[in-house]
Structure formats: structure tokens, C-alpha cells
N, C-alpha and C. Protein backbone atom coordinates (compact mmCIF):
# COMPACT_ATOMS: atom_id res chain seq x y z
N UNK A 1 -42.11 -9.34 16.04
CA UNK A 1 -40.99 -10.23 15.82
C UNK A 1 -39.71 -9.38 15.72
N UNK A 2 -38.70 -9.79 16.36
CA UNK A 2 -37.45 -9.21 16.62
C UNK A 2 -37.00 -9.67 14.71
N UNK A 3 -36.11 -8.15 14.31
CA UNK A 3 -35.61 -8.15 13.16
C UNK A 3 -34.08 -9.11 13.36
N UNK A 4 -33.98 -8.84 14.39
CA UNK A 4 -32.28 -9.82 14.60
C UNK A 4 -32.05 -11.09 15.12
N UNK A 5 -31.43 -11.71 14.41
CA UNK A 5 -31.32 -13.57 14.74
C UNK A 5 -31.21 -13.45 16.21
N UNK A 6 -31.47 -14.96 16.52
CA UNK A 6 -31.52 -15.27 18.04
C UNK A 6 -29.99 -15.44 18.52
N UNK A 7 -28.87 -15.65 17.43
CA UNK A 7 -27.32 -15.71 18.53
C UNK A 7 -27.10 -14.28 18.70
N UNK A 8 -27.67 -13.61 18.30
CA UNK A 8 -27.24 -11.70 18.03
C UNK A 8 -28.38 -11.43 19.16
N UNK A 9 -29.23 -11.68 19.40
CA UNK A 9 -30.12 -11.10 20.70
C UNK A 9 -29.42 -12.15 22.09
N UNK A 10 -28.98 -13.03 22.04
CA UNK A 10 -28.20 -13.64 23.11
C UNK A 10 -26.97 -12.87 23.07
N UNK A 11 -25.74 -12.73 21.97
CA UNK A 11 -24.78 -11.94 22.41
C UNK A 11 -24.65 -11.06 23.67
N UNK A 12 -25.99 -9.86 22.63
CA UNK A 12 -26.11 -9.01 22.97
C UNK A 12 -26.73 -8.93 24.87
N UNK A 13 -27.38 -9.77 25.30
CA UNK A 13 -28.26 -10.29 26.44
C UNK A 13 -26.78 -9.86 27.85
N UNK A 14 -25.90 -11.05 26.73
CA UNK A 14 -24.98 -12.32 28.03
C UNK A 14 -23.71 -10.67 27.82
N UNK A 15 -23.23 -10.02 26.89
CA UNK A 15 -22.54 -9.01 27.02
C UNK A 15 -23.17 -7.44 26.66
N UNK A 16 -23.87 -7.29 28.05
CA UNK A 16 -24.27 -6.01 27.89
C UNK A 16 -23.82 -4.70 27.71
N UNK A 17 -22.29 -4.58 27.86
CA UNK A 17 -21.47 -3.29 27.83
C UNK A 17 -21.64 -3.07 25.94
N UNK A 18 -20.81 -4.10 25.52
CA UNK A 18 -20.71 -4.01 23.89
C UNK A 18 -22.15 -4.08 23.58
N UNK A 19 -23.54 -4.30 23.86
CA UNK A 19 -24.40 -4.10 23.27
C UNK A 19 -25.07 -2.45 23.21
N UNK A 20 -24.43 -2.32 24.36
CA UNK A 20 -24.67 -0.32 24.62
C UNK A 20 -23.96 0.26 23.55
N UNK A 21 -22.51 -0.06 23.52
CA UNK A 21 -21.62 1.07 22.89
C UNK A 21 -22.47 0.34 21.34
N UNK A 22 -22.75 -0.63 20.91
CA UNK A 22 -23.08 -1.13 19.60
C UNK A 22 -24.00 -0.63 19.00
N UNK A 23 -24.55 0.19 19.83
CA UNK A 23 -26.45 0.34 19.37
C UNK A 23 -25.74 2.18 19.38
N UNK A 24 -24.98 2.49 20.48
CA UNK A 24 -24.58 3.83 20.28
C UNK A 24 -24.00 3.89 18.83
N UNK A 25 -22.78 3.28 18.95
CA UNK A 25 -22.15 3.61 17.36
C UNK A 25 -23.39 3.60 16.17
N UNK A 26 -24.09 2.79 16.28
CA UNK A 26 -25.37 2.38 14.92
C UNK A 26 -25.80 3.61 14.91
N UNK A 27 -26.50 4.25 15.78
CA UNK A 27 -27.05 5.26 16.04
C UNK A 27 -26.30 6.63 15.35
N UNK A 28 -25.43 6.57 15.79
CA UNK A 28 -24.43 7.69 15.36
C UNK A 28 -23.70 7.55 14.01
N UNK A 29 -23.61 6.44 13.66
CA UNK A 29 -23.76 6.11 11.92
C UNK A 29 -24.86 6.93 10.96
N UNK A 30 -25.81 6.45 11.46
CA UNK A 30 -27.17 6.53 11.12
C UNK A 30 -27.35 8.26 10.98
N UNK A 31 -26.99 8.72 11.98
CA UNK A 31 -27.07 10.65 11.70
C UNK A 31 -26.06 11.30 11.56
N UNK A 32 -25.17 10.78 11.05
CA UNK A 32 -23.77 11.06 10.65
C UNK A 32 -23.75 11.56 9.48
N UNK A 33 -24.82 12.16 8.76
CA UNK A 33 -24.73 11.93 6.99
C UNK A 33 -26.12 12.88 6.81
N UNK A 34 -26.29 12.89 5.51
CA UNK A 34 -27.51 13.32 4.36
C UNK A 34 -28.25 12.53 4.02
N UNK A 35 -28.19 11.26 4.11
CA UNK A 35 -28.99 10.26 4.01
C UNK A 35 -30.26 10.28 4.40
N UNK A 36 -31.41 10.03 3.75
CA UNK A 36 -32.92 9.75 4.67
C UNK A 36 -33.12 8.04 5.10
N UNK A 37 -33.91 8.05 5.83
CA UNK A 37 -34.20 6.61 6.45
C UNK A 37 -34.31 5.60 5.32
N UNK A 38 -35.25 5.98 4.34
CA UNK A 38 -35.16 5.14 2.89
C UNK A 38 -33.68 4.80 2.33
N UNK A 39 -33.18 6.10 2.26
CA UNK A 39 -31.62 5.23 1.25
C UNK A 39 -31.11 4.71 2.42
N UNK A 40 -30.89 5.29 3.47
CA UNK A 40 -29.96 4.01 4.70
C UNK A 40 -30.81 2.84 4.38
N UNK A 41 -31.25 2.25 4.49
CA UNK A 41 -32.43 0.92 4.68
C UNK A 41 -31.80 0.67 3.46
N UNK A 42 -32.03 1.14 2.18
CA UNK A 42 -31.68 0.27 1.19
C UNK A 42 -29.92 -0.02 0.65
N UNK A 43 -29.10 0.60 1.24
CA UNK A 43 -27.73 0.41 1.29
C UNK A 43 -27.33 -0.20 2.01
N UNK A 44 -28.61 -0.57 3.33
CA UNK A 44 -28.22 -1.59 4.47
C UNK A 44 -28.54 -2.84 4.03
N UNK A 45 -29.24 -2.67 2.97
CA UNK A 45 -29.78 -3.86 2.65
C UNK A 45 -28.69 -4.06 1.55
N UNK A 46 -28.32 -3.97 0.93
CA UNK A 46 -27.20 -3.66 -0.34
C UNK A 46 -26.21 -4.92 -0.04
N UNK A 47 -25.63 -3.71 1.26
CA UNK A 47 -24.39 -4.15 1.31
C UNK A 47 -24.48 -5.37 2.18
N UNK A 48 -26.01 -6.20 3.08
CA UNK A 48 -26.02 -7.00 3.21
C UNK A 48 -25.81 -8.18 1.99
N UNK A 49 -26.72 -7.73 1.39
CA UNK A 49 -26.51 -8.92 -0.16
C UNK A 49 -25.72 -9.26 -0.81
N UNK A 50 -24.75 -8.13 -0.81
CA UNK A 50 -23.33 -8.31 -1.33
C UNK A 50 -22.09 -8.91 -0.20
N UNK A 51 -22.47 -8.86 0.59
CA UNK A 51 -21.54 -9.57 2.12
C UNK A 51 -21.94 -10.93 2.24
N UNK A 52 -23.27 -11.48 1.54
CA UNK A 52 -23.91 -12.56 1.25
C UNK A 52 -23.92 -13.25 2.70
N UNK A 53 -24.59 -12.42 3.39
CA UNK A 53 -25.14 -12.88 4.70
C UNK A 53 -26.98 -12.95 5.41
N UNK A 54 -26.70 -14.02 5.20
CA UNK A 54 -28.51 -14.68 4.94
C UNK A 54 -29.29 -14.24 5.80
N UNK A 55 -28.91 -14.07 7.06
CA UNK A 55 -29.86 -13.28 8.37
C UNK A 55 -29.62 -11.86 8.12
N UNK A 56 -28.56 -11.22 8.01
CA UNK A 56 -28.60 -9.76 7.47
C UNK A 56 -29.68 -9.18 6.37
N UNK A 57 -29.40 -9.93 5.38
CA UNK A 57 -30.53 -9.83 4.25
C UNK A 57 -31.95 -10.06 4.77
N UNK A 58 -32.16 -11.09 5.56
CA UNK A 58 -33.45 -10.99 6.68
C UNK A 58 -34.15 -10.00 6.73
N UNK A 59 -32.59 -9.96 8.18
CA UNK A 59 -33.10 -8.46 9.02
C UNK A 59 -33.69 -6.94 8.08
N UNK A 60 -32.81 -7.11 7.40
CA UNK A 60 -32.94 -5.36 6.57
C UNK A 60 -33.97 -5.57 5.44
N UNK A 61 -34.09 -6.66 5.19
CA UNK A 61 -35.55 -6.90 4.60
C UNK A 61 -36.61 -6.35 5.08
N UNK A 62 -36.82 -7.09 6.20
CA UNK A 62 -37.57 -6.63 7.53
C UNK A 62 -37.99 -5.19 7.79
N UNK A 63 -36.92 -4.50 8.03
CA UNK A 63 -36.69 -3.11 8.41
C UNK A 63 -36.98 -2.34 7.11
N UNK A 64 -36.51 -2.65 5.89
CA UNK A 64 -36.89 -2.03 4.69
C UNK A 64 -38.65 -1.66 4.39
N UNK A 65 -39.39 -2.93 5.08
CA UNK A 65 -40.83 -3.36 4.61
C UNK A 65 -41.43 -2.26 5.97
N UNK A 66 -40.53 -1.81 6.92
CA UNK A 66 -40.98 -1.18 8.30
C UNK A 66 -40.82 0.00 7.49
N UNK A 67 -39.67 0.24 6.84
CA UNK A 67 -39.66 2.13 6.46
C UNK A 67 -40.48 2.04 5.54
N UNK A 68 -41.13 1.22 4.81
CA UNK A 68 -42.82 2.15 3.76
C UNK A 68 -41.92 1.80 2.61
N UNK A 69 -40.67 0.74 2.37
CA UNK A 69 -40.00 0.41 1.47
C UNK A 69 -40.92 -0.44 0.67
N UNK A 70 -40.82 -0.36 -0.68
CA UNK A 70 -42.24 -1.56 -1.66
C UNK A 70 -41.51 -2.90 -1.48
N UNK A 71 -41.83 -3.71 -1.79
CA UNK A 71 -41.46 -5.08 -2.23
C UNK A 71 -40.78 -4.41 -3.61
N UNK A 72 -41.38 -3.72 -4.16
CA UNK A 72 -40.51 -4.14 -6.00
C UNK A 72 -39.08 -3.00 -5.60
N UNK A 73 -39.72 -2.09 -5.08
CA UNK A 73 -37.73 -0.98 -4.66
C UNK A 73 -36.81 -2.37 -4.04
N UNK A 74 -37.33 -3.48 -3.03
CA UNK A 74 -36.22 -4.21 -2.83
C UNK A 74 -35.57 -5.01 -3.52
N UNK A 75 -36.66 -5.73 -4.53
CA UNK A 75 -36.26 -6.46 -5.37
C UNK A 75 -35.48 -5.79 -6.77
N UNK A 76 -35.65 -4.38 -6.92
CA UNK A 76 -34.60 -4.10 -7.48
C UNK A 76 -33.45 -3.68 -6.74
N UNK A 77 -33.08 -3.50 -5.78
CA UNK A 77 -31.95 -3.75 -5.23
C UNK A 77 -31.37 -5.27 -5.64
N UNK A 78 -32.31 -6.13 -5.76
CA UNK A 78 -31.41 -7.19 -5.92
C UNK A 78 -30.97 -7.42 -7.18
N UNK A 79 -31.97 -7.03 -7.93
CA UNK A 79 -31.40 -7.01 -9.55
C UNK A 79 -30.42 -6.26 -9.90
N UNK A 80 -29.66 -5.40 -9.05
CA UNK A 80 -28.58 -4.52 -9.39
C UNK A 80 -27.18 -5.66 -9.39
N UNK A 81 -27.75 -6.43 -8.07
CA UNK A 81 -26.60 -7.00 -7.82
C UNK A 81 -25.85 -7.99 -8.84
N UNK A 82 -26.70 -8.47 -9.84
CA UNK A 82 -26.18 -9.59 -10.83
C UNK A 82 -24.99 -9.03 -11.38
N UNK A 83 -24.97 -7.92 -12.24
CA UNK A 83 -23.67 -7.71 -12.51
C UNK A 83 -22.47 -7.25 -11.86
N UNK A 84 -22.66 -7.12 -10.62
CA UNK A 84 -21.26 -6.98 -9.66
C UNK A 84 -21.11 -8.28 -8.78
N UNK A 85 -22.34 -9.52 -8.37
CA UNK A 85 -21.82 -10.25 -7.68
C UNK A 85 -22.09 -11.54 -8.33
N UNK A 86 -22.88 -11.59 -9.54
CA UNK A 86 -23.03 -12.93 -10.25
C UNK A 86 -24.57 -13.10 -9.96
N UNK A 87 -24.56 -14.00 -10.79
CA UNK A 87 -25.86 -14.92 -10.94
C UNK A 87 -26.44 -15.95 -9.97
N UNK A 88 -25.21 -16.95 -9.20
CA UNK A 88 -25.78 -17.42 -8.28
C UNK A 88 -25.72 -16.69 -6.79
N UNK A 89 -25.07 -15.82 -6.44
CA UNK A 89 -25.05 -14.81 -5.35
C UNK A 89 -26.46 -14.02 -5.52
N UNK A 90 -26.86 -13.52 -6.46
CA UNK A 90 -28.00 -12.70 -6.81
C UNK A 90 -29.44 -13.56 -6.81
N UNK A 91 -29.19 -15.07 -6.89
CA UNK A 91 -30.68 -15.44 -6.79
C UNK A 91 -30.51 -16.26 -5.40
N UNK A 92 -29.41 -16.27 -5.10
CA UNK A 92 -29.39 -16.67 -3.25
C UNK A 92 -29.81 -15.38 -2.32
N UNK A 93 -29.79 -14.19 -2.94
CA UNK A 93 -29.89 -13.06 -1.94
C UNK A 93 -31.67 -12.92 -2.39
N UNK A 94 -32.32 -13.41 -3.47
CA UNK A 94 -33.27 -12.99 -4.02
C UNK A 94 -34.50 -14.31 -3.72
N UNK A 95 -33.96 -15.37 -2.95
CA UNK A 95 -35.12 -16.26 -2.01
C UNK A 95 -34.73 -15.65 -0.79
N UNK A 96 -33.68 -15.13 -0.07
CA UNK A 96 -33.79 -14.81 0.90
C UNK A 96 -34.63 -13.46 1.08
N UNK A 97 -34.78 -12.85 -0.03
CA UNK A 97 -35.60 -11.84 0.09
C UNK A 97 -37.06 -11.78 0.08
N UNK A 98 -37.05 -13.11 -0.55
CA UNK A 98 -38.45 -14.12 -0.87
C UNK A 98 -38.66 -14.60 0.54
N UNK A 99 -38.18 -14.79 1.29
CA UNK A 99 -38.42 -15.67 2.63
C UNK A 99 -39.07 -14.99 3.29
N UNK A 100 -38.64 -13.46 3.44
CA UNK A 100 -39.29 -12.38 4.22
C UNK A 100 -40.62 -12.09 3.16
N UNK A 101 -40.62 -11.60 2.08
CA UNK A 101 -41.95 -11.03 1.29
C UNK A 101 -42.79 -11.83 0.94
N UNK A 102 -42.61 -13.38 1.33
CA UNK A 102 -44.04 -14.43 1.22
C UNK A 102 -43.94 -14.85 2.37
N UNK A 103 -43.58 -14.09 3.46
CA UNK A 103 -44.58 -14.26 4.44
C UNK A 103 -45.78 -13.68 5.00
């Protein structure tokens, strides 16, 4: 199963130039740094939850459970978030995290 919603795999389909340079830049994000695959994954996931974007949180769910990430390391990611984004932001990011880990 593709980690990325279906208007983001059509974008990407119907404009193929920006899907090249898009996946280049990611790429070059990605080894730009000191970071290991674990903390990227979980800052990707972060700063999805805090951008409070429901397919993002998905996706990097997804990808988190691909890097050997636990279920409980994600779910404390989400418990961080209560005191910087609230209570109902934090249990909206925390079924969406549920959506992916009971499946």
C-alpha cells in the first residue's frame, strides 16, 4: 500500500517534472544532516501532528512502523504534543495514529 494519499500520487502522475525535482529535494533533505532514519521519521511525524494534517500523520505513521519504529515511541510522540498544541489537537492526531496502528 502506497504511504501517500491518492490526490498526491495523481499530482504527482499528471505533473511529472515537479514530481522529479520533489522527490530530489526530499532526498537531499534527508542527507543533509546527522540525523538517523529513526529521528527523521519521528520529526516527520512531529511536525506532521503539529501542522494537524490527517493524511500526513497517516503517511509518516506508516513509514515510522516501516523504520522498526514501536507503536508506543509513536504514541509518545503524540503525548508530547498536548502541551504545545492542546488537548483537542493531540487526541485528533492520536485516532489518526490509531487509524494506522489498529489496522
Amino acid at each position: 500500500m502506497s504511504d501517500k494519499p491518492k490526490a498526491h500520487h495523481q499530482f504527482m502522475t499528471e505533473f511529472p517534472a515537479i514530481a522529479t525535482a520533489y522527490e530530489q529535494l526530499a532526498a537531499a533533505s534527508h542527507d543533509n544532516g546527522p540525523l538517523d532514519d529513526k529521528t527523521r521519521q519521528l520529526v516527520k511525524l512531529a511536525l506532521a501532528i503539529g501542522l494537524g494534517h490527517e493524511g500526513a500523520v497517516h503517511a509518516h505513521t506508516r513509514r515510522a512502523l516501516e523504520s522498526g519504529i514501536t507503536p508506543a515511541e509513536i504514541k509518545h510522540i503524540v503525548t508530547l504534543a498536548v502541551t504545545t498544541l492542546g488537548m483537542p489537537n493531540t487526541v485528533a492526531a492520536y485516532t489518526w495514529v490509531n487509524d494506522i496502528l489498529n489496522n
